[in-house]
Protein backbone atom coordinates (compact mmCIF):
# COMPACT_ATOMS: atom_id res chain seq x y z
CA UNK A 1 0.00 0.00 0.00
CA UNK A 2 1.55 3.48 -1.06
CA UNK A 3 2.52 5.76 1.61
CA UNK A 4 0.04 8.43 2.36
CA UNK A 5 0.85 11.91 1.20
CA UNK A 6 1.80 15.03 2.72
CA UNK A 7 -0.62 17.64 3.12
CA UNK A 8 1.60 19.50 0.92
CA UNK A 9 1.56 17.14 -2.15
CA UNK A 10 -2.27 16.51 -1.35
CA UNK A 11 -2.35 20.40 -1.84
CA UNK A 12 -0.47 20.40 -5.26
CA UNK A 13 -2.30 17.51 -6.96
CA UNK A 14 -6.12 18.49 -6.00
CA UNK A 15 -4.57 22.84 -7.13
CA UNK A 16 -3.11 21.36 -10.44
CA UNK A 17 -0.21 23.38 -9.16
CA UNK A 18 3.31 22.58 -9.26
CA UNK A 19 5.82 20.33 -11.73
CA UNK A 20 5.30 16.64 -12.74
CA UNK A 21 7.83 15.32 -10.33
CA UNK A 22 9.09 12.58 -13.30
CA UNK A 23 9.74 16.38 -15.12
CA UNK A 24 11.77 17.48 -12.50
CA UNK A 25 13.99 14.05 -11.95
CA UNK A 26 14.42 14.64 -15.85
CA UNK A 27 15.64 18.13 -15.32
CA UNK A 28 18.05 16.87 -12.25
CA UNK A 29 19.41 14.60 -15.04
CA UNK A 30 17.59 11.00 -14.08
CA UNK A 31 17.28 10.04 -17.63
CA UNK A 32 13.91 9.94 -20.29
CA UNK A 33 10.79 10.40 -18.47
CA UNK A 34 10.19 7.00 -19.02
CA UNK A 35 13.03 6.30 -17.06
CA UNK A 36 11.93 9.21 -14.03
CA UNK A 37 8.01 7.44 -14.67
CA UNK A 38 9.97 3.91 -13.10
CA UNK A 39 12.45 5.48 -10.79
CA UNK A 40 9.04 6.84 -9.21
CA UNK A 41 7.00 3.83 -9.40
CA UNK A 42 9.68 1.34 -7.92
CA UNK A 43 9.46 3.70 -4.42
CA UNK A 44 12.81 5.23 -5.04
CA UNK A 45 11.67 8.96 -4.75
CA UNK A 46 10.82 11.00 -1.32
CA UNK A 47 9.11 14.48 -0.86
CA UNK A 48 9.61 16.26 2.12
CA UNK A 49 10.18 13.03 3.18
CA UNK A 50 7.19 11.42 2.27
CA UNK A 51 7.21 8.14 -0.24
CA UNK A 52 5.56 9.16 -3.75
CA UNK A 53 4.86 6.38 -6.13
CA UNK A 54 1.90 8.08 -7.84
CA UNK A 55 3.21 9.24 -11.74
CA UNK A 56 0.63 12.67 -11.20
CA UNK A 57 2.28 14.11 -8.12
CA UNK A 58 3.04 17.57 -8.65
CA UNK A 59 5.81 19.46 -6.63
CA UNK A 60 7.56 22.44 -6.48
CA UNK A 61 10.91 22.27 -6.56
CA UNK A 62 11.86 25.87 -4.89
CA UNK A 63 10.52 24.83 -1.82
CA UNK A 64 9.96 21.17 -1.25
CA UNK A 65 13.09 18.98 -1.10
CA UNK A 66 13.11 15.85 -3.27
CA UNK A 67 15.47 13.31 -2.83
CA UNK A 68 16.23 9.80 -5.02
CA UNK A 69 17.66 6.98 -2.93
CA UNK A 70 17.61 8.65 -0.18
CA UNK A 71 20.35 11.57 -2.04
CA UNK A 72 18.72 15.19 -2.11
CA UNK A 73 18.78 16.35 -5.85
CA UNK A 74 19.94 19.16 -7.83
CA UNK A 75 17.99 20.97 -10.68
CA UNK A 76 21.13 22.39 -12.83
CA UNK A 77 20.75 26.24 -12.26
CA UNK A 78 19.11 26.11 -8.90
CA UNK A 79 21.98 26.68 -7.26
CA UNK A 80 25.61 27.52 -7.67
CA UNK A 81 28.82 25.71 -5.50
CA UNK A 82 32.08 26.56 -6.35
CA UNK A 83 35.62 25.50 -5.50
CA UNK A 84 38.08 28.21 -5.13
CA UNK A 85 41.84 28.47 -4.83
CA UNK A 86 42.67 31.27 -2.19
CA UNK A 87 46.17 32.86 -2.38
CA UNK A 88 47.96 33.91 0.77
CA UNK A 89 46.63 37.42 1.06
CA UNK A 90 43.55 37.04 0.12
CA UNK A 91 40.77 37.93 2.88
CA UNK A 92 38.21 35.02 3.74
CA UNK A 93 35.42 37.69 3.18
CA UNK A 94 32.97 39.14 0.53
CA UNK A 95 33.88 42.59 1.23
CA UNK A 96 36.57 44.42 3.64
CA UNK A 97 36.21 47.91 5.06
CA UNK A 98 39.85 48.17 4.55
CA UNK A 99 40.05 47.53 1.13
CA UNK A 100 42.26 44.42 1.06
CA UNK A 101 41.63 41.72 -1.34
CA UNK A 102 38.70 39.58 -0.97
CA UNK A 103 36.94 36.37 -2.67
CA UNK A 104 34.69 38.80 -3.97
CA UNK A 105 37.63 40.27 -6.01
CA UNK A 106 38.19 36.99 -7.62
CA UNK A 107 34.85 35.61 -8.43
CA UNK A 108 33.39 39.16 -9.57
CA UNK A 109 30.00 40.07 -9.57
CA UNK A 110 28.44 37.50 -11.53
CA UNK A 111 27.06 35.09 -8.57
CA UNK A 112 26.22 37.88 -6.07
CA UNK A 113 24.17 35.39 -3.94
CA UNK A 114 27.45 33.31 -3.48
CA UNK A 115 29.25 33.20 -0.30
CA UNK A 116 32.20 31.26 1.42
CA UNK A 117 31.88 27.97 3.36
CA UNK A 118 33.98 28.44 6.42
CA UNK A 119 37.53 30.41 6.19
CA UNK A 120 41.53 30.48 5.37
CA UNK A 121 43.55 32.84 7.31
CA UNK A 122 44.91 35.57 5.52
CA UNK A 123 48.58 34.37 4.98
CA UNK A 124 47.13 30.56 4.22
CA UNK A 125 45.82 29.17 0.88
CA UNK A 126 44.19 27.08 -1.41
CA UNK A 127 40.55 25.29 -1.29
CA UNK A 128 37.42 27.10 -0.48
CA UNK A 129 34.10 25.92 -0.97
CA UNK A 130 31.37 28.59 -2.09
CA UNK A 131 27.83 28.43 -2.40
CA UNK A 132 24.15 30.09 -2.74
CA UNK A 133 22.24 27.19 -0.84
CA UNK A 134 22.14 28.24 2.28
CA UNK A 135 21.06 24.61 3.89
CA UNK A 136 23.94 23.37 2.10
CA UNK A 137 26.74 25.89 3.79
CA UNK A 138 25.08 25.56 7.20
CA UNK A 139 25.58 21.34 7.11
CA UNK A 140 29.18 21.99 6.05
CA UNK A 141 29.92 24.61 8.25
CA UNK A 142 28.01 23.10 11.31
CA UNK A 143 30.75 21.36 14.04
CA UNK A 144 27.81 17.79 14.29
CA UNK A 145 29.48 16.93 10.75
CA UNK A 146 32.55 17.01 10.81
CA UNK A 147 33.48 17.75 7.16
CA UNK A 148 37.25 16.30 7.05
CA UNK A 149 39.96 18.70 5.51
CA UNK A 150 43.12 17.99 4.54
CA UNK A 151 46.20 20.25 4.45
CA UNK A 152 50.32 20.55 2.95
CA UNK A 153 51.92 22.59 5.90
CA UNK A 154 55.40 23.61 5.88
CA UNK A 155 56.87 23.60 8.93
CA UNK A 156 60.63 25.41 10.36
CA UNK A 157 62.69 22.38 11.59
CA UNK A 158 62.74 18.42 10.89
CA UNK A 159 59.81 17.31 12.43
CA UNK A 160 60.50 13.41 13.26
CA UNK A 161 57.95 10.99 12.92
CA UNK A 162 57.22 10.34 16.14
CA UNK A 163 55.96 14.52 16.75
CA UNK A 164 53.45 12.94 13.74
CA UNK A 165 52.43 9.71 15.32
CA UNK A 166 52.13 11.66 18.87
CA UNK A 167 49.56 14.06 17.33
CA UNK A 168 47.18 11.42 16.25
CA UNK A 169 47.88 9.17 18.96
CA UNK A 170 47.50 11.09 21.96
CA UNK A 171 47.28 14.91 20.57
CA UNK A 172 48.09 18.03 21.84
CA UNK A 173 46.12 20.58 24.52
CA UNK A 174 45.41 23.75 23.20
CA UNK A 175 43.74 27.14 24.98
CA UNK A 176 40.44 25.39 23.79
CA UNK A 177 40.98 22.21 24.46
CA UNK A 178 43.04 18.98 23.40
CA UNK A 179 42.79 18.56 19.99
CA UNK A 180 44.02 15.06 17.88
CA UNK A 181 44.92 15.01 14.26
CA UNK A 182 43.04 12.12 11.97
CA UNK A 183 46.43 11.70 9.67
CA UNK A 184 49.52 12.93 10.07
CA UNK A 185 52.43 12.06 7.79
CA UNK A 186 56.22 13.68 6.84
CA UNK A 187 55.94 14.39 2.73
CA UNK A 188 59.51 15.83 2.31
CA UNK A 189 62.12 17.31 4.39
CA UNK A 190 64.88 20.07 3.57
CA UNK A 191 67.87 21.27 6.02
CA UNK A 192 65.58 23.95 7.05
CA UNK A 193 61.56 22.58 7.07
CA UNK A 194 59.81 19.76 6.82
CA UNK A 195 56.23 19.50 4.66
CA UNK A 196 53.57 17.40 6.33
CA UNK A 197 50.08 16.21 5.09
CA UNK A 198 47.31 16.93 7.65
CA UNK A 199 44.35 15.44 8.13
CA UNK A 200 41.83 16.34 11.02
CA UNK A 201 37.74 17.41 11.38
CA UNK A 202 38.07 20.29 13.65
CA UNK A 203 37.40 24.04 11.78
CA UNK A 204 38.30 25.81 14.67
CA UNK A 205 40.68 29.52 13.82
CA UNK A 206 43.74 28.78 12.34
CA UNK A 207 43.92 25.05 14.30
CA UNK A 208 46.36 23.81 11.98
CA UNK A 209 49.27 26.65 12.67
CA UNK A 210 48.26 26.93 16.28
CA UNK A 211 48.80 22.80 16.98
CA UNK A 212 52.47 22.80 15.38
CA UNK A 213 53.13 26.20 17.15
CA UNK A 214 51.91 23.90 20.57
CA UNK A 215 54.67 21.39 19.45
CA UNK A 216 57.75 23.92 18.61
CA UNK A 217 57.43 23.56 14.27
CA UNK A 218 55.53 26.93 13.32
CA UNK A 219 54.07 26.78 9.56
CA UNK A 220 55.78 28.90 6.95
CA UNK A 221 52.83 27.84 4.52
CA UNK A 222 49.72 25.97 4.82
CA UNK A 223 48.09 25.01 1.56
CA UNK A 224 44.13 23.10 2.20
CA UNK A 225 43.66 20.49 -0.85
CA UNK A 226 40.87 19.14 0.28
CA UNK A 227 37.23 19.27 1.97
CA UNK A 228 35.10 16.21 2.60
CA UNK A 229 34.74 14.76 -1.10
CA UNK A 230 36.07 17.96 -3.04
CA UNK A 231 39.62 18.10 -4.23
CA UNK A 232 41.71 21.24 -4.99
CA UNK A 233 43.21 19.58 -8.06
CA UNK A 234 44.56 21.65 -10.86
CA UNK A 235 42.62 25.48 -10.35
CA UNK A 236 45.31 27.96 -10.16
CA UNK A 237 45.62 30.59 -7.45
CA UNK A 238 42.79 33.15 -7.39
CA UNK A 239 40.68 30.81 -9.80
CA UNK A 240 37.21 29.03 -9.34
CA UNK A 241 35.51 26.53 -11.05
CA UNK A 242 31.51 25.16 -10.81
CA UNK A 243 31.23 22.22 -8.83
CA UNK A 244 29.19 19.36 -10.80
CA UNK A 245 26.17 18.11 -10.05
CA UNK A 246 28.04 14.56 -8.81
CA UNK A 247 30.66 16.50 -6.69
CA UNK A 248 27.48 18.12 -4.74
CA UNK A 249 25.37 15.62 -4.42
CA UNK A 250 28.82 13.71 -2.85
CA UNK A 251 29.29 16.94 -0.75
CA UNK A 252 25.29 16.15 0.25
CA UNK A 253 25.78 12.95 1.10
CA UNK A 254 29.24 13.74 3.62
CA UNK A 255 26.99 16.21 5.28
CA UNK A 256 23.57 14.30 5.61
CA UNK A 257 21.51 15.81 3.24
């Protein structure tokens, strides 16, 4: 027996209101509408997390959220998500009373809804996520999900690997509290500084520079590459690209949506 419907989709069928929901799985890039009629029909589809399995629900896709095994979807247009490569310099901000560079500078005026998903100090650089869906930015900015990052940080000295192993292991104690690393591991070494990949969940201010400082190897440069799913890869300094519609729905899926 069919799940009953929301009052909502009740609303939309007996109004004539509202998109053919196989119209909108076509638009989100499910295939033919032959293909959305099935994906329906075989109890696959949720709205507002009801079951629909009836081909003449009509939704609206603005404010009811639709998801497909369980995996919100994403009408191509609806929203914009970005991955940006900050520069050291560059202020983690959309605008700045004192005039210094901002991520507003590089990404211009064409996607004036956009805005950044969490920070990079000012002297540290590489990937930022950006965004205009605001339930997206709050899941991967919110401490319950614990979006893992991962970091290159050059640090003065040769850092052995048992400072590494010590910092997953058993951590350090900071001002706010001890604080573990998820993967720590020596890249390459010089006479001078040592380059270490970094993984951990925390996004508390500037936690990366402030554990080595704990441990006596400040960072001359700290470089993210990587947030949950999303890789830096190959955009240049003070360059963007549009995330596609399989990096976000990943990006959905590490945060619970």
């Amino acid at each position: 027996m069919p799940h009953p419907y929301s009052r909502a989709l009740r609303a939309h069928e007996a109004n004539d209101e509202g998109i053919r929901l196989q119209k909108v799985l076509a638009q989100a890039g499910f295939g033919s509408r032959r293909k959305c009629e099935e994906i329906i029909t075989e109890g696959r589809v949720e709205v507002d997390g009801v079951l629909a399995t009836e081909l003449g629900t009509r939704v609206n896709p603005d404010t009811q959220q639709i998801r497909v095994d369980g995996s919100r979807i994403h009408i191509s247009g609806k929203h914009v998500t970005m991955a940006l490569n900050k520069p050291r310099k560059v202020l983690s901000a959309m605008d700045d009373p004192k005039g210094r560079y901002t991520l507003r500078d590089i990404i211009g005026d064409r996607y004036e809804r956009v805005f950044h998903m969490g920070r990079l100090d000012y002297d540290s650089e590489g990937l930022i996520l950006m965004t205009d869906d605001g339930e997206l930015a709050q899941h991967v900015m919110h401490p319950k999900y614990e979006v893992e990052k991962t970091y290159m940080a050059t640090v003065r000295g040769k850092l052995g690997g048992n400072v590494c192993r010590r910092l997953v292991t058993q951590g350090v104690l900071l001002n706010d509290g001890l604080i573990r690393l998820d993967h720590c591991a020596i890249v390459d070494r010089s006479r001078e500084t040592t380059m270490v990949k970094v993984v951990l969940h925390s996004g508390k201010n500037r936690i990366v520079r402030r554990i080595f400082d704990a441990v006596g190897y400040p960072v001359t440069r700290l470089v993210r590459t990587q947030i949950g799913p999303i890789h830096l890869g190959e955009i240049k300094p003070g360059s963007y690209r549009i995330l596609s519609r399989a990096e976000v729905m990943a990006l959905d899926k590490e945060v619970g949506l």
